[in-house]
PDB file of N, CA and C in Angstrom:
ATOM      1  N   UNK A   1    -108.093 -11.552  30.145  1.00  0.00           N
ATOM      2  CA  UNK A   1    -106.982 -10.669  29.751  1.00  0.00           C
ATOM      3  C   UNK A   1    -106.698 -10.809  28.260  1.00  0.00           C
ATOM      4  N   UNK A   2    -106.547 -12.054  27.636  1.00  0.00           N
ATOM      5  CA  UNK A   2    -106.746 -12.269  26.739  1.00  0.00           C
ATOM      6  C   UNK A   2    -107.644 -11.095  25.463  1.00  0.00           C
ATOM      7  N   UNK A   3    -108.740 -11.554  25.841  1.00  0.00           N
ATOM      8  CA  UNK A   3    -109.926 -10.774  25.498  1.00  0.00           C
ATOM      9  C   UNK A   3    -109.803  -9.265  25.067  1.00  0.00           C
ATOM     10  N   UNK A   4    -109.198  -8.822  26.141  1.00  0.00           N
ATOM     11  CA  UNK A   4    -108.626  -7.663  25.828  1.00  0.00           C
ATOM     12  C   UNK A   4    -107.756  -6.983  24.825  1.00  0.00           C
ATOM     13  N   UNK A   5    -106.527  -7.382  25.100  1.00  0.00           N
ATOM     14  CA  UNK A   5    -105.369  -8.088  23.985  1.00  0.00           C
ATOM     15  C   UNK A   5    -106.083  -7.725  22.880  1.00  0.00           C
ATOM     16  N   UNK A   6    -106.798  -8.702  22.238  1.00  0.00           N
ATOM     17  CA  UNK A   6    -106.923  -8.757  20.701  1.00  0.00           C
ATOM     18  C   UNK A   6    -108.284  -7.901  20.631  1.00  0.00           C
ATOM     19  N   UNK A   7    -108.964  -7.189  21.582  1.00  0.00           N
ATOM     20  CA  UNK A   7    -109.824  -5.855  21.179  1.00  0.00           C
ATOM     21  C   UNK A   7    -108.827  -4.929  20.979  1.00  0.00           C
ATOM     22  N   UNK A   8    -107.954  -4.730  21.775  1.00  0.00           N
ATOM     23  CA  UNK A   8    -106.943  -3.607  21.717  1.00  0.00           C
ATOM     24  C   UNK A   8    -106.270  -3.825  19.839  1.00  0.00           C
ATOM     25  N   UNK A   9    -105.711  -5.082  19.770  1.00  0.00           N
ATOM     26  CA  UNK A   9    -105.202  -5.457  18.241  1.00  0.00           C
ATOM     27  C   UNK A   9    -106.497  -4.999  16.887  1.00  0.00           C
ATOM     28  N   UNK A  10    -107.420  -5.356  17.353  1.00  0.00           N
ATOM     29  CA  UNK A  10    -108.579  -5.247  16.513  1.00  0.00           C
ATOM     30  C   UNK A  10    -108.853  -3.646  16.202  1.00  0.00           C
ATOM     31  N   UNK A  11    -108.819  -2.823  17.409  1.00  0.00           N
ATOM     32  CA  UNK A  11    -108.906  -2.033  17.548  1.00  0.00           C
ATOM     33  C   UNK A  11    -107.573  -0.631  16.657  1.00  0.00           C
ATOM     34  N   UNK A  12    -106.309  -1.101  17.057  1.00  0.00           N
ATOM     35  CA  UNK A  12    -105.263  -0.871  16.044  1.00  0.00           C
ATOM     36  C   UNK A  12    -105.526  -1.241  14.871  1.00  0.00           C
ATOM     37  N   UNK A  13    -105.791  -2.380  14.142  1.00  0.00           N
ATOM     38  CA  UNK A  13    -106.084  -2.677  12.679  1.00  0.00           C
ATOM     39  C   UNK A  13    -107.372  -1.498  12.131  1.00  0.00           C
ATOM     40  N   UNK A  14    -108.283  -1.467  12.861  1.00  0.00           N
ATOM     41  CA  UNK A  14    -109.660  -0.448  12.090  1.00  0.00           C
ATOM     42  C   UNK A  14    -108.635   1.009  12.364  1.00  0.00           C
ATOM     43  N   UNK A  15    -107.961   1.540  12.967  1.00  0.00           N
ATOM     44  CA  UNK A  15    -107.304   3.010  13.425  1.00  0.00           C
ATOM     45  C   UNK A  15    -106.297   2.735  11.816  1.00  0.00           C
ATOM     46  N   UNK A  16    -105.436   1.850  12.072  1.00  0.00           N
ATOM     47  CA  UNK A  16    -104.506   1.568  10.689  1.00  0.00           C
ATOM     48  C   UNK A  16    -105.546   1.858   9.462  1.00  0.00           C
ATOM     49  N   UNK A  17    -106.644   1.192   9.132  1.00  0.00           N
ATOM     50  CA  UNK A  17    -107.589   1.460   7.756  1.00  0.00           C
ATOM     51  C   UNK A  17    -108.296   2.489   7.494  1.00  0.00           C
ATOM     52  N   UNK A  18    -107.837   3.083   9.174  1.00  0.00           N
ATOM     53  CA  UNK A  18    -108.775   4.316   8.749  1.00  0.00           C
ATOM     54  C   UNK A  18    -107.734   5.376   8.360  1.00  0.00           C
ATOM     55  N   UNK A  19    -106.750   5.384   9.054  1.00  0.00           N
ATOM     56  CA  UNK A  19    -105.465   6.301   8.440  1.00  0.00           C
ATOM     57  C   UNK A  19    -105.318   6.266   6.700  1.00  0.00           C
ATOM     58  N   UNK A  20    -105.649   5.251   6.528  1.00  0.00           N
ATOM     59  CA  UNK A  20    -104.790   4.612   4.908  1.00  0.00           C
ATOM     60  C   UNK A  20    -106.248   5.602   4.327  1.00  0.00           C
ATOM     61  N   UNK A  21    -107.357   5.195   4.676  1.00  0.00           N
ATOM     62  CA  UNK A  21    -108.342   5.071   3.750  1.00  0.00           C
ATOM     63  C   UNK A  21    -108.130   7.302   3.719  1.00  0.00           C
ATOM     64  N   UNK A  22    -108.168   7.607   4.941  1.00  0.00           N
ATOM     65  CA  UNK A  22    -108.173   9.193   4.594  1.00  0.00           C
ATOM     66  C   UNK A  22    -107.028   9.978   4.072  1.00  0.00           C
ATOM     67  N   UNK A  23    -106.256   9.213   3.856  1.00  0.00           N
ATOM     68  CA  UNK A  23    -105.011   9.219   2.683  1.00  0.00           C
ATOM     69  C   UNK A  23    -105.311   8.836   1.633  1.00  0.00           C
ATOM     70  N   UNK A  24    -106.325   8.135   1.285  1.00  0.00           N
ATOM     71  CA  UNK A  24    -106.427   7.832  -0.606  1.00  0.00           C
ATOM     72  C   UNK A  24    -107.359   8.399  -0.317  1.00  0.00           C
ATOM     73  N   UNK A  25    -108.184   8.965   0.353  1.00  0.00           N
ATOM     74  CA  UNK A  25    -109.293  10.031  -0.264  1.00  0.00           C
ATOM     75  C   UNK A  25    -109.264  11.765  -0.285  1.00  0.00           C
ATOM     76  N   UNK A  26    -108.360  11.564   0.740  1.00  0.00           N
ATOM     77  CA  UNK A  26    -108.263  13.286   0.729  1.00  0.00           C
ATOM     78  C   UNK A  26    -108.253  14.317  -0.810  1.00  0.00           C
ATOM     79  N   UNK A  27    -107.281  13.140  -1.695  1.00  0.00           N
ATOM     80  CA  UNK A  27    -107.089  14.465  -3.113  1.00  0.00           C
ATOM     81  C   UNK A  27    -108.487  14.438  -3.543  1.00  0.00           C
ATOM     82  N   UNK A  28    -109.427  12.945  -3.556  1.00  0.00           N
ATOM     83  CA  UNK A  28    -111.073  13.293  -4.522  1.00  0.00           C
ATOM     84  C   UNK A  28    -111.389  14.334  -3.496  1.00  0.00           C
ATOM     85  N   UNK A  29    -111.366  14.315  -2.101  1.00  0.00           N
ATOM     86  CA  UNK A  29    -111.896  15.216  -0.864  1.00  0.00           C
ATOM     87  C   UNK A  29    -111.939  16.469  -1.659  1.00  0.00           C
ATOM     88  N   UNK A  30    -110.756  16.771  -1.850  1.00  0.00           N
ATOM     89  CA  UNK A  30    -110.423  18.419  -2.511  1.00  0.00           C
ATOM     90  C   UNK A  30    -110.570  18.637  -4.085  1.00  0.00           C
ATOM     91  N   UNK A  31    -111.003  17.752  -4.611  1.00  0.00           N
ATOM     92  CA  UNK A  31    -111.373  17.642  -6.295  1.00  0.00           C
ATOM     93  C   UNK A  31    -112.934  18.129  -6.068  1.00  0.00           C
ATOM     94  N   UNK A  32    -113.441  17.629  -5.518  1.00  0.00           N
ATOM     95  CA  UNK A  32    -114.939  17.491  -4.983  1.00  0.00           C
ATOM     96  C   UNK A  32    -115.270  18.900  -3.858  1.00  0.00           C
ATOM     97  N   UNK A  33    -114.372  19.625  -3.675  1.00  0.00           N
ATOM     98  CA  UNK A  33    -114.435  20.707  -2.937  1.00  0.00           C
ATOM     99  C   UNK A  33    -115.214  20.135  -1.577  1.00  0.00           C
ATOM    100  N   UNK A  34    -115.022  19.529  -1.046  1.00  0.00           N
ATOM    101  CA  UNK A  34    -116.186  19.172   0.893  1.00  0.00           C
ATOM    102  C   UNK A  34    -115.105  19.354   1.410  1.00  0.00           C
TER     103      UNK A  34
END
């Protein structure tokens, strides 16, 4: 059960970096026209 737990936590932390990271890239996103 354990085990689980902290995939689920692990799993929230990469979802959290990925939010952040497509927030500091979106303006080059649209500088760069893609």
């Amino acid at each position: 059960m354990r085990e689980r737990v902290l995939f689920f936590d692990l799993l929230r932390c990469v979802a959290a970096v990925a939010v952040i990271a497509i927030h500091v890239l979106a303006p080059y996103r649209n500088e760069l026209g893609v």
